[in-house]
Protein backbone atom coordinates (compact mmCIF):
# COMPACT_ATOMS: atom_id res chain seq x y z
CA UNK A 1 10.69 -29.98 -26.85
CA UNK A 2 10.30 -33.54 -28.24
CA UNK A 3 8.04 -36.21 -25.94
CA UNK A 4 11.34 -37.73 -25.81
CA UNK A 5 13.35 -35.08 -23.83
CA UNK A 6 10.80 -35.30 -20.91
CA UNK A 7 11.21 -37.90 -18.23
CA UNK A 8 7.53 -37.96 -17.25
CA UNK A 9 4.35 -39.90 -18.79
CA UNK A 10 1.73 -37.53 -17.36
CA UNK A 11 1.32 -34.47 -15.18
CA UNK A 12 0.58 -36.29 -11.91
CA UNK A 13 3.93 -38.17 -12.22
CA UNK A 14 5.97 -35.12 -13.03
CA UNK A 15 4.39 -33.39 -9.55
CA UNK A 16 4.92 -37.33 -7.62
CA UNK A 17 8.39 -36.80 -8.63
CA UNK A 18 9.36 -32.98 -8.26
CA UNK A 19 7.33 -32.66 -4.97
CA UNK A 20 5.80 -29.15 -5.72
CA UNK A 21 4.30 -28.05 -8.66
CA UNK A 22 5.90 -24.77 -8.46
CA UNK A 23 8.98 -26.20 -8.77
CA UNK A 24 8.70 -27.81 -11.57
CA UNK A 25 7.25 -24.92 -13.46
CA UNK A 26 9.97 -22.59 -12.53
CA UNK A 27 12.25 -24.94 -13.99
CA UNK A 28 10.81 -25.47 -17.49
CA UNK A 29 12.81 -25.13 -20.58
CA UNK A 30 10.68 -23.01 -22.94
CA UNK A 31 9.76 -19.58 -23.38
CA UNK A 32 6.25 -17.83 -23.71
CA UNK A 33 3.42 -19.22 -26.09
CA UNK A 34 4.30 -18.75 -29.85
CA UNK A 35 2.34 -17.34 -32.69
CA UNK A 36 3.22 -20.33 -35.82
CA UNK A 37 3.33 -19.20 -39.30
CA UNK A 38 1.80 -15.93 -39.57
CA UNK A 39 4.67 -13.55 -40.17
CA UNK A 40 6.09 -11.59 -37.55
CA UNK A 41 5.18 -8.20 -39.13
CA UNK A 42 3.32 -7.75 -42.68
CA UNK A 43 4.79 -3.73 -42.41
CA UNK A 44 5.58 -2.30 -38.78
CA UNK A 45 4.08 -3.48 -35.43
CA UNK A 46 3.17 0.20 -34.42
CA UNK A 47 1.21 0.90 -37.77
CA UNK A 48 -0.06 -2.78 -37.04
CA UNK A 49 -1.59 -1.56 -33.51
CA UNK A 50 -2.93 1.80 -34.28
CA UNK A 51 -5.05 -0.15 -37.19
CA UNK A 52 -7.18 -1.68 -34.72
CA UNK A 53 -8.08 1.63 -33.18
CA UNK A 54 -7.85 4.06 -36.48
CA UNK A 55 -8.58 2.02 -39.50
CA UNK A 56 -9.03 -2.00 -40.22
CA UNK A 57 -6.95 -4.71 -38.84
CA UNK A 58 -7.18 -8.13 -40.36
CA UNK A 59 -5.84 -11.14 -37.28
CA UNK A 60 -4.92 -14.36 -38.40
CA UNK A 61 -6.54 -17.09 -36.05
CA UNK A 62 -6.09 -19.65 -37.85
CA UNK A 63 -2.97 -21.84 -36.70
CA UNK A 64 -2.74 -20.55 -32.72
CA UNK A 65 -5.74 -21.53 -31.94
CA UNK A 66 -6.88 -25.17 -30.80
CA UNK A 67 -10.21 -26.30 -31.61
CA UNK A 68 -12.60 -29.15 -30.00
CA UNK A 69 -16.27 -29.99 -32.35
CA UNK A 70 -18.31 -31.73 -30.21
CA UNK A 71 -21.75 -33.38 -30.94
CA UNK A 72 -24.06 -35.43 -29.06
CA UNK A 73 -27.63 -34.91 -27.35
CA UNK A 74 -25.20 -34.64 -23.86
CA UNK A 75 -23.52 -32.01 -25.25
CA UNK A 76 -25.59 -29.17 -23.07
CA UNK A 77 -24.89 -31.29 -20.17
CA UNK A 78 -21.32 -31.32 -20.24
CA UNK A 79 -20.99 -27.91 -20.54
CA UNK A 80 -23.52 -27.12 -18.13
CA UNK A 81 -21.40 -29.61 -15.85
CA UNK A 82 -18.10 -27.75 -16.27
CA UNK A 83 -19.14 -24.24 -17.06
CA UNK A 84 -20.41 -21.61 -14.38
CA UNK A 85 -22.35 -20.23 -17.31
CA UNK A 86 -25.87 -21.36 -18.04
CA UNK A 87 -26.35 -22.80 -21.46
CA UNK A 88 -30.25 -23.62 -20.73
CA UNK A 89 -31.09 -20.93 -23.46
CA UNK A 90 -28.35 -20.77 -25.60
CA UNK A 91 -29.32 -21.13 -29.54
CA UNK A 92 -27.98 -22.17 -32.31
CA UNK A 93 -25.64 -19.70 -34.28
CA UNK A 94 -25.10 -18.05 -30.85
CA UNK A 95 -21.58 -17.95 -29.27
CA UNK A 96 -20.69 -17.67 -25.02
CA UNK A 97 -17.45 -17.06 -23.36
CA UNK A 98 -16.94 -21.17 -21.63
CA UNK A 99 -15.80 -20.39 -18.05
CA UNK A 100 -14.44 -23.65 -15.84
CA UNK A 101 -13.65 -23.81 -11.84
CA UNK A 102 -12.20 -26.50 -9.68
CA UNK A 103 -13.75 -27.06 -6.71
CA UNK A 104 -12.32 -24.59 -4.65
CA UNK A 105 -14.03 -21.95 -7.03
CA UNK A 106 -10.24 -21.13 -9.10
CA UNK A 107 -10.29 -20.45 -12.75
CA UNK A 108 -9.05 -23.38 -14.97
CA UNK A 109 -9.85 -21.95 -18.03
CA UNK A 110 -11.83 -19.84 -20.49
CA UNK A 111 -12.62 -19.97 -23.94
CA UNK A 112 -15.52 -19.20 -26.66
CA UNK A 113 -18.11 -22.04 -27.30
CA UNK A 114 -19.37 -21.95 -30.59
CA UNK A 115 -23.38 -23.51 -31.20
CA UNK A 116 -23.31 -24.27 -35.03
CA UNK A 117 -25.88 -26.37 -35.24
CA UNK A 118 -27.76 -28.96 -33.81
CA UNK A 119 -26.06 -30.35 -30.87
CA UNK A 120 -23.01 -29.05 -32.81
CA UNK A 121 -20.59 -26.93 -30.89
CA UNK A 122 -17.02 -26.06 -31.36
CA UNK A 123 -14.99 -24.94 -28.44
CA UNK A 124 -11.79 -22.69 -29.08
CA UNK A 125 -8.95 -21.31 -27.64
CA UNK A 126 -5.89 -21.77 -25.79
CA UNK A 127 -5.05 -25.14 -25.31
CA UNK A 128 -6.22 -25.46 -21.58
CA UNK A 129 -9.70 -25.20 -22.64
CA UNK A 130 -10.00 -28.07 -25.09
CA UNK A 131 -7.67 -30.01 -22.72
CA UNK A 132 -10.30 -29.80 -19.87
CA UNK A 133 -13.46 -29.92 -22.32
CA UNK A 134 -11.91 -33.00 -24.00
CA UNK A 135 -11.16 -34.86 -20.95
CA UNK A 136 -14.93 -34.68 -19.29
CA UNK A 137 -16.19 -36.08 -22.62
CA UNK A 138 -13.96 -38.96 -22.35
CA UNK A 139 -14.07 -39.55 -19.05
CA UNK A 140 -17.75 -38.12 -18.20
CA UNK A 141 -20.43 -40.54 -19.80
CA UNK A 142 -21.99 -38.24 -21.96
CA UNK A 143 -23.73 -39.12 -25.10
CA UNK A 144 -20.93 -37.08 -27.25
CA UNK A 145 -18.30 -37.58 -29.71
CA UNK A 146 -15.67 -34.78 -30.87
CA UNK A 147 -12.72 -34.23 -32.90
CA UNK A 148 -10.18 -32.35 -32.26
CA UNK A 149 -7.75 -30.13 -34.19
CA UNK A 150 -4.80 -29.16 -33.11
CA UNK A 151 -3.14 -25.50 -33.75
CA UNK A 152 0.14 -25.32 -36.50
CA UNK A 153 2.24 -26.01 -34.03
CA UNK A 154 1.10 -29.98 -33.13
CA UNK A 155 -0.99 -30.70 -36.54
CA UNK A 156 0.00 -32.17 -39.37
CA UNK A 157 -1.38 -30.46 -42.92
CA UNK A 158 -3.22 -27.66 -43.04
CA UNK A 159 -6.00 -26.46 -40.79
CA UNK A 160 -9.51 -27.84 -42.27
CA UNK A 161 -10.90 -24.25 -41.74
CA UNK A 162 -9.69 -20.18 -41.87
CA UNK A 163 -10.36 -17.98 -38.93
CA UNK A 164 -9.76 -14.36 -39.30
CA UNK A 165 -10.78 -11.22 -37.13
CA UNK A 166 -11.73 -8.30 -39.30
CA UNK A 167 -11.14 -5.17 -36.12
CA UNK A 168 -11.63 -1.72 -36.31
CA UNK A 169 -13.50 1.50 -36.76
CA UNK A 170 -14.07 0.53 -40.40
CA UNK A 171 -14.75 -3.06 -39.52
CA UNK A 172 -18.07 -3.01 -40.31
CA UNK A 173 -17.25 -0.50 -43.51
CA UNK A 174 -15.26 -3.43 -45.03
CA UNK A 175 -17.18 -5.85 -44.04
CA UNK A 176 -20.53 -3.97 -45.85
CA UNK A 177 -17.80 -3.72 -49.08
CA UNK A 178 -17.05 -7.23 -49.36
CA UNK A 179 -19.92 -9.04 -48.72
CA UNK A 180 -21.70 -10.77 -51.61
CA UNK A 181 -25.10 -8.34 -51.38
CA UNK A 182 -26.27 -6.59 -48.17
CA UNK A 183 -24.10 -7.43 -44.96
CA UNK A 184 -26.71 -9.25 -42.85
CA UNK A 185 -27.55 -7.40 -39.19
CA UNK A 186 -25.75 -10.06 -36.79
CA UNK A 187 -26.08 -8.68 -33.24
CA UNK A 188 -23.34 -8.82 -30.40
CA UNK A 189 -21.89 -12.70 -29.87
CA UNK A 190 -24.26 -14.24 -32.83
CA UNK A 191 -23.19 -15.73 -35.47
CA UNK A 192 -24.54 -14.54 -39.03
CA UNK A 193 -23.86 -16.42 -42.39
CA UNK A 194 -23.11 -14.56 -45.80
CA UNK A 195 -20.94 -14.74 -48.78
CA UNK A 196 -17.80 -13.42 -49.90
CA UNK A 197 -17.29 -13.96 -53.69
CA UNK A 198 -20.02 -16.87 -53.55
CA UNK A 199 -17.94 -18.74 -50.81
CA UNK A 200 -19.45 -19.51 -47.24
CA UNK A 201 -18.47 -17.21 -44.16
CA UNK A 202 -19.95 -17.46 -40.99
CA UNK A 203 -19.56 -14.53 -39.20
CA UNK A 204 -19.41 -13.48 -34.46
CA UNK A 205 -20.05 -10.23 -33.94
CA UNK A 206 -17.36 -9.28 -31.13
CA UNK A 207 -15.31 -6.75 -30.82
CA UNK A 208 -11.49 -6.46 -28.92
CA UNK A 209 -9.24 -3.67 -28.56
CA UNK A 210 -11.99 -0.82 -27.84
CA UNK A 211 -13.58 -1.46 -31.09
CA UNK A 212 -16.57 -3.62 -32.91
CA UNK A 213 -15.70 -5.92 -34.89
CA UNK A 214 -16.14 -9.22 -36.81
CA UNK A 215 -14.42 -13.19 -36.37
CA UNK A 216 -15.13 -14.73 -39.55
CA UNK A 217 -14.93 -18.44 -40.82
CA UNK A 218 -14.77 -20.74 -43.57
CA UNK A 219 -12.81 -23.85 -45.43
CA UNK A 220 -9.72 -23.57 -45.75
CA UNK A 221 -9.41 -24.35 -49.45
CA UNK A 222 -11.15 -20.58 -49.94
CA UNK A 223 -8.47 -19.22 -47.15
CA UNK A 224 -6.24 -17.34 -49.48
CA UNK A 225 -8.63 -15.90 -52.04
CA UNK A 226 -11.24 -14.26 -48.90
CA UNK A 227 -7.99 -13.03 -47.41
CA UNK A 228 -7.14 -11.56 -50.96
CA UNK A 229 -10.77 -10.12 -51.16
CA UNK A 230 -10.48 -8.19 -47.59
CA UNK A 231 -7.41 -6.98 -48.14
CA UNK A 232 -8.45 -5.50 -51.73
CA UNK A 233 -11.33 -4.35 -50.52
CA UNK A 234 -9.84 -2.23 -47.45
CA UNK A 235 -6.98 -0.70 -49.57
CA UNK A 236 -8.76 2.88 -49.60
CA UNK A 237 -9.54 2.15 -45.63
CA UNK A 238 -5.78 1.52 -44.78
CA UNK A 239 -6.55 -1.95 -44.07
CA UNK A 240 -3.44 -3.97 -42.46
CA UNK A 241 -2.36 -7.15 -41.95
CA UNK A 242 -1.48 -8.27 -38.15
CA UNK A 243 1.53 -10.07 -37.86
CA UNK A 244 2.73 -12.30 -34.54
CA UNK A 245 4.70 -9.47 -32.88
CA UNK A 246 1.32 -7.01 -32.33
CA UNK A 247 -1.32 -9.99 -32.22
CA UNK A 248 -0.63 -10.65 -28.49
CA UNK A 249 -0.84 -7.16 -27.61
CA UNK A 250 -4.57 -6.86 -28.32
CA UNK A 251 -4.90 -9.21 -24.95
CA UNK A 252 -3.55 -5.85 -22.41
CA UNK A 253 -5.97 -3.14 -24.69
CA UNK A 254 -9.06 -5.27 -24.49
CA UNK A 255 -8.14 -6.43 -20.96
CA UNK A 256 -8.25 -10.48 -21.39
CA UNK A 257 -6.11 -12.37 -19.08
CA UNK A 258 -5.17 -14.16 -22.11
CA UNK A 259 -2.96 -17.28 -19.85
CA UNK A 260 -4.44 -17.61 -16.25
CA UNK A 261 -2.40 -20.70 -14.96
CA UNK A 262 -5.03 -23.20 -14.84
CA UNK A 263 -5.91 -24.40 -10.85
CA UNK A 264 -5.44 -28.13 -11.27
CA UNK A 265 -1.99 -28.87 -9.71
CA UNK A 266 -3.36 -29.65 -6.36
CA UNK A 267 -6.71 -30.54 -5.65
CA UNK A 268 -7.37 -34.07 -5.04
CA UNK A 269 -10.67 -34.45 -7.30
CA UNK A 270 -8.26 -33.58 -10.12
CA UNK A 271 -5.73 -35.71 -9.85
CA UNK A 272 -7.34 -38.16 -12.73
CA UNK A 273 -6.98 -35.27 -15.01
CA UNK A 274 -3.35 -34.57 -14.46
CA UNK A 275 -2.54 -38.11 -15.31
CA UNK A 276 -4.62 -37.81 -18.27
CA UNK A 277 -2.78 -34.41 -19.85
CA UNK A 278 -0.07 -36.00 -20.96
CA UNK A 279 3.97 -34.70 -20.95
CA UNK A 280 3.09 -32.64 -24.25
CA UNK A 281 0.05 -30.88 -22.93
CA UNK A 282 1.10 -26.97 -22.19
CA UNK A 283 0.13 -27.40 -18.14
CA UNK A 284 3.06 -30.12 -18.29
CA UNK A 285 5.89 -28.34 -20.21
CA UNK A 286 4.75 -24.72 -20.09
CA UNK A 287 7.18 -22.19 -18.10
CA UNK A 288 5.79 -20.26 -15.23
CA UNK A 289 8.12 -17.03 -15.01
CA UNK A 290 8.43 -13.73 -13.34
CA UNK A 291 9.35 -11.56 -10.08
CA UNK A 292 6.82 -13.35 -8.39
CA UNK A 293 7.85 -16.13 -5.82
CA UNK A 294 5.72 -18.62 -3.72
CA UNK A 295 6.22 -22.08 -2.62
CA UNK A 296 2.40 -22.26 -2.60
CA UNK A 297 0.77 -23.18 -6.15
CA UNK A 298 -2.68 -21.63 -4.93
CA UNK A 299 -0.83 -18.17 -4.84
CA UNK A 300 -0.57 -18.17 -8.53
CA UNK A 301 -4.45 -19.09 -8.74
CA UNK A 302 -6.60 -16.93 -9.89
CA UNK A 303 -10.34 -16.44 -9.21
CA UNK A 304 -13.37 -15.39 -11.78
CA UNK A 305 -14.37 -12.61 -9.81
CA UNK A 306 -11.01 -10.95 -10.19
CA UNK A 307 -11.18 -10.88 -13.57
CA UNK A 308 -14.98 -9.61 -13.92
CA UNK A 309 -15.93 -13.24 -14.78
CA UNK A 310 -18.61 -13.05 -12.10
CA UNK A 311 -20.85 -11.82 -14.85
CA UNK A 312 -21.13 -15.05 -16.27
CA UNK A 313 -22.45 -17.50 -13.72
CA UNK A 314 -25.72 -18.58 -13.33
CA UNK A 315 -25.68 -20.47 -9.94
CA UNK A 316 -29.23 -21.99 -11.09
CA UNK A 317 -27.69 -24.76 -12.08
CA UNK A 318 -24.75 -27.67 -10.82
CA UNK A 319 -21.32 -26.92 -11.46
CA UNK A 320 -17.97 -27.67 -10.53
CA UNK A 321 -16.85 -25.33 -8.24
CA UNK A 322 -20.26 -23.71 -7.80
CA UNK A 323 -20.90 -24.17 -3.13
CA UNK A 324 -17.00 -22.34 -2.82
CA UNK A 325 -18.18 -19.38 -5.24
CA UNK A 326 -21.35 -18.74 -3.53
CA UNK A 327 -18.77 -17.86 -0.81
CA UNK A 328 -16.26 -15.78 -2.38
CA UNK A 329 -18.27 -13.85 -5.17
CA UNK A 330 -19.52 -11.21 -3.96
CA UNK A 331 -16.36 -10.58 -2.03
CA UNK A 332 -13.09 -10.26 -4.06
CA UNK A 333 -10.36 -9.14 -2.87
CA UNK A 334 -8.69 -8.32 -5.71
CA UNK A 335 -10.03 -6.55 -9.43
CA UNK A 336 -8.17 -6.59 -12.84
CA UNK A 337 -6.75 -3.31 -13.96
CA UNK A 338 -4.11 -1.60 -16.32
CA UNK A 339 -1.06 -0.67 -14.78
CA UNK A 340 0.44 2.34 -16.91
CA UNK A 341 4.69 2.14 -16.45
CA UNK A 342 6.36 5.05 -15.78
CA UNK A 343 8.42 5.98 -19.30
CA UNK A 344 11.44 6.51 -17.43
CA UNK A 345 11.70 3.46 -15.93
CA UNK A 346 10.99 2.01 -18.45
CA UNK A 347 13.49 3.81 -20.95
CA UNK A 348 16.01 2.68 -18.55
CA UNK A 349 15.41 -0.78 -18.05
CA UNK A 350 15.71 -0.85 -22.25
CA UNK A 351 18.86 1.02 -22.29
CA UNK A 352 20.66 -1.12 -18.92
CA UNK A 353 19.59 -4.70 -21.15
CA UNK A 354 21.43 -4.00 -23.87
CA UNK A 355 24.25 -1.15 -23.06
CA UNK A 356 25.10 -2.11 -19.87
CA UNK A 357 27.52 -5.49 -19.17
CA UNK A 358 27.24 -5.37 -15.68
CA UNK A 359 24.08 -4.85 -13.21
CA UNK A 360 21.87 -4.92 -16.40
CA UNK A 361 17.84 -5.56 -16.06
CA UNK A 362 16.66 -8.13 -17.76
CA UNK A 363 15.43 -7.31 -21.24
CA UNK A 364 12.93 -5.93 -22.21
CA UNK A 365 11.14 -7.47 -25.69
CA UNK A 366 8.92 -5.15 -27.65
CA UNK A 367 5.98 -5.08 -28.28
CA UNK A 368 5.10 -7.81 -25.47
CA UNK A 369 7.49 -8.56 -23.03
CA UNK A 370 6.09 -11.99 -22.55
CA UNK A 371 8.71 -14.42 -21.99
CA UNK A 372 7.06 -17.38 -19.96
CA UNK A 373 3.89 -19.07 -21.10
CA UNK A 374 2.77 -18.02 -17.52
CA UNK A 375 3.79 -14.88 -16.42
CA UNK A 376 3.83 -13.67 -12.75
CA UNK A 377 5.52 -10.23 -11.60
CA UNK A 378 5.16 -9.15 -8.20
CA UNK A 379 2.93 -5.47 -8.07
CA UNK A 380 4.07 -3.79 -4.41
CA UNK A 381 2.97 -0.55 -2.32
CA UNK A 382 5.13 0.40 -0.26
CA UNK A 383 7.36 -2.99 -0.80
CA UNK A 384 4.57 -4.98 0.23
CA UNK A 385 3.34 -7.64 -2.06
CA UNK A 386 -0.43 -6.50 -3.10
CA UNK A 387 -1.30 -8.43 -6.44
CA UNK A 388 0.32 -9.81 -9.76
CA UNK A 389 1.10 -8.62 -13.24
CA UNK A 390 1.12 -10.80 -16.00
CA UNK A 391 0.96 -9.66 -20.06
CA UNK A 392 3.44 -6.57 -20.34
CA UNK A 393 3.64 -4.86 -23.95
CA UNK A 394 4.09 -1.55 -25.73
CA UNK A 395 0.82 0.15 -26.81
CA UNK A 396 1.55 2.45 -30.51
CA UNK A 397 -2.06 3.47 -29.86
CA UNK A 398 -1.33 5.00 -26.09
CA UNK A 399 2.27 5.55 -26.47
CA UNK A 400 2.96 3.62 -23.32
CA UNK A 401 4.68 0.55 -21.93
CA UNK A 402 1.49 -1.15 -19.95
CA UNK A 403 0.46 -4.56 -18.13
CA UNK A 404 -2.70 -6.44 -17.22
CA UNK A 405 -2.72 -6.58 -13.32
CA UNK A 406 -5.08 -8.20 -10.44
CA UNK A 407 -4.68 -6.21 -7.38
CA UNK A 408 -6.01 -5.49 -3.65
CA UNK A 409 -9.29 -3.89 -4.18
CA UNK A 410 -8.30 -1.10 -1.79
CA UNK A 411 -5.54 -0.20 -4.49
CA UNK A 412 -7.58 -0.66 -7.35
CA UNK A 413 -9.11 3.13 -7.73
CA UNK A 414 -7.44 4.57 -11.53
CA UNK A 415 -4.54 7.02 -10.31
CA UNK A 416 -3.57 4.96 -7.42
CA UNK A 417 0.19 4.63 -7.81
CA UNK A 418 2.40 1.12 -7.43
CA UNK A 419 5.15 -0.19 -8.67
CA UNK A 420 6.18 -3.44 -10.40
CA UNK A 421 9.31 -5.42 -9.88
CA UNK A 422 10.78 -6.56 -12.84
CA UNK A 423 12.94 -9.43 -13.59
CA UNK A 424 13.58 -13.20 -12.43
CA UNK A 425 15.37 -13.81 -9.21
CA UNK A 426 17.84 -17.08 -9.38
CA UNK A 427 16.43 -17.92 -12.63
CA UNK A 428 18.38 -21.18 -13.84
CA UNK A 429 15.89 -21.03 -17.23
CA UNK A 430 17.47 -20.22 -20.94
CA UNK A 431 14.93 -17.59 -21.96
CA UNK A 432 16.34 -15.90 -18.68
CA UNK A 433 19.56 -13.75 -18.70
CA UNK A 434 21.85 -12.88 -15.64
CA UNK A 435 20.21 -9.85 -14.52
CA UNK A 436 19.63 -7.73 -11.42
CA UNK A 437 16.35 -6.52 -10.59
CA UNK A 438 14.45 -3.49 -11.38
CA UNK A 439 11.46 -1.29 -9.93
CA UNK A 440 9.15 0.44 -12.10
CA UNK A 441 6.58 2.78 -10.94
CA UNK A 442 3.05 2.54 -12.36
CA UNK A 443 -0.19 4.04 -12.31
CA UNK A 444 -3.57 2.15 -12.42
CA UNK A 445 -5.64 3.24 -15.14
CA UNK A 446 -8.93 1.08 -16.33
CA UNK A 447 -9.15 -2.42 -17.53
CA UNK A 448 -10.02 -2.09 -20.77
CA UNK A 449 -7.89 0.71 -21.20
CA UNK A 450 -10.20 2.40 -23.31
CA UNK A 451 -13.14 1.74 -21.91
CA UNK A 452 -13.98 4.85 -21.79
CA UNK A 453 -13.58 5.60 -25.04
CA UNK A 454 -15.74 2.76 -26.01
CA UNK A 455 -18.69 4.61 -23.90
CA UNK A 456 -17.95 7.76 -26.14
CA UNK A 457 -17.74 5.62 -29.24
């Protein structure tokens, strides 16, 4: 979509004109957040999954990601000011997961915060997060200046750094291999600096998937030859590639709610940031898709509780959003989970897209079924609506179709059974085909899937 094709000059005008939000995201145009440039496969997307559980997997962060550096003594402040998290000890080479609220205590976004230096930070992620970060430093009064670099989609040239997840049981194996001298002992969520073939890496311990791992970084001009050296080096490990078609999956194994649609539509404090995100910003254009249906743009919120986010605030200090989650915290009403889908209903719903002409469910894309930026299906007992389901994909490593899920505490046990309507009713939007709607049956298993395993491990 060109700036062009859209009749609106910010957010706040496209919602003055359309009269509900909802509305106006059922009705967008495009289809479900792309991966740019990395190649859709580099062999198969099931050898490409099983990596990250069985051998190495090498993910290519590079030109998805969107990235915000800012610096400034107010730096601490600003985060402190839009974060639930506490960032009154947080030192340099350290990294923390950037949580923001609105006022009513609903998730806008989340993202990783980088410390680099001093009064250095880089803040990363979907575009949401640098959107919000970006817009309090303008806007805020804090002693800060950034720059800000868009992903491969919106840039022009090259990124000015590499980014690349090195994931796996043999993670750390490779990662001993290919560093210049002894691998130095970097502890969860710090950042460690080494060498690979005498160029710069800096290097977060984190893990995804069920596994440990590393996210290293350096300039881009050495991008090619420290991809060349991993991938040399983790030939006898059955090191792979990850292409765009498994990257998304990780999200549903490691149990991130990779695109929570961001709680700024309504509130009244906010409406000076929806006329700042202007008709190109992803909370303007992006689609909002799925069984799903309310008139009420709150019902798509979601809360950080739900999604085990409750671990990160610190209510010792002033945030937004901090008197309505004193209320709610310790109180959810609904938990994250894994909803397993019954193979048979799912075999079918495959085989009635594509071999049936008439009465067919809508299709079915492997290995994630993603096809809205955000994502909504309806999860029922006993036809009653009881929470929402929103990244679907095909696991190689569990040999099951399975979704990321928030629902009614009561129903949140593993084993419990539900089901999952699938499809779009009255959908008027091109990634959408004529379709009739389907009911899958599911079983709630634990979000992360293997987080059991990861006890064992």
């Amino acid at each position: 979509m060109k700036p062009t094709d859209f009749p609106y000059r910010n957010l706040q005008e496209m919602i003055d004109a359309v009269g509900n939000p909802v509305h106006a995201l059922r009705t967008s145009q495009i289809g479900p957040f792309p991966f740019p440039v990395v190649a859709p496969e580099y062999s198969n997307w099931r050898d490409e999954q099983r990596a990250w559980r069985e051998s190495v997997a090498i993910l290519n962060l590079s030109h998805h990601e969107t990235d915000l550096f800012v610096s400034g003594p107010d730096a601490v402040e600003l985060f402190s000011h839009i974060g639930i998290n506490s960032f009154k000890d947080f030192p340099i080479n350290r990294a923390k997961q950037l949580c923001c609220c609105n006022p009513d205590g609903y998730l806008i976004t989340d993202g990783l915060l980088f410390h680099y230096d001093d009064d250095v930070y880089r803040v990363a992620g979907f575009p949401p997060v640098v959107n919000y970060v970006q817009y309090h430093a303008e806007t805020g009064g804090y002693d800060v200046t950034y720059r800000r670099e868009e992903n491969s989609l919106l840039r022009e040239g090259p990124p000015s750094f590499f980014m690349y997840q090195v994931q796996g049981p043999k993670a750390l194996a490779l990662m001993e291999k290919v560093t210049d001298g002894d691998l130095p002992e970097i502890r969860f969520f710090h950042i460690g600096k080494l060498t690979i073939h005498g160029i710069p890496i800096r290097a977060l311990r984190h893990g995804m998937a069920g596994t440990p791992g590393f996210e290293i970084a350096g300039d881009w001009q050495y991008a090619e030859e420290v991809m060349e050296a991993l991938y040399r080096a983790g030939k006898d490990m059955e090191v792979r590639k990850i292409g765009s078609r498994a990257y998304p999956t990780t999200s549903v194994e490691s149990a991130w709610f990779a695109h929570p649609l961001p709680a700024i539509y309504d509130h009244p404090e906010l409406k000076g940031y929806r006329e700042w995100l202007h008709t190109m910003n992803l909370e303007v254009i992006g689609s909002l898709g799925g069984s799903f249906l309310s008139e009420d743009i709150k019902d798509y919120y979601v809360r950080p509780e739900e999604l085990g986010y409750d671990r990160f605030v610190d209510f010792n200090h002033d945030f937004i959003g901090k008197e309505a989650l004193q209320e709610t915290i310790e109180h959810p009403t609904r938990k994250k989970v894994t909803l397993l889908w019954n193979d048979e209903d799912a075999a079918k719903i495959i085989s009635s897209s594509l071999l049936q002409r008439e009465d067919n469910a809508k299709y079915l894309d492997l290995p994630c079924g993603m096809y809205s930026v955000f994502q909504f299906d309806s999860v029922q007992k006993d036809d009653k609506h009881v929470g929402v389901s929103q990244y679907m994909i095909y696991s190689a490593n569990a040999g099951k179709f399975m979704s990321l899920a928030i629902v009614d505490t009561k129903l949140s046990e593993p084993g419990t059974v539900l089901t999952l309507l699938w499809g779009e009713p009255d959908s008027k939007r091109p990634p959408v085909e004529a379709h009739t709607m389907r009911t899958i049956r599911t079983v709630v298993a634990p979000a992360p899937y293997y987080e059991k395993t990861i006890a064992r491990d």
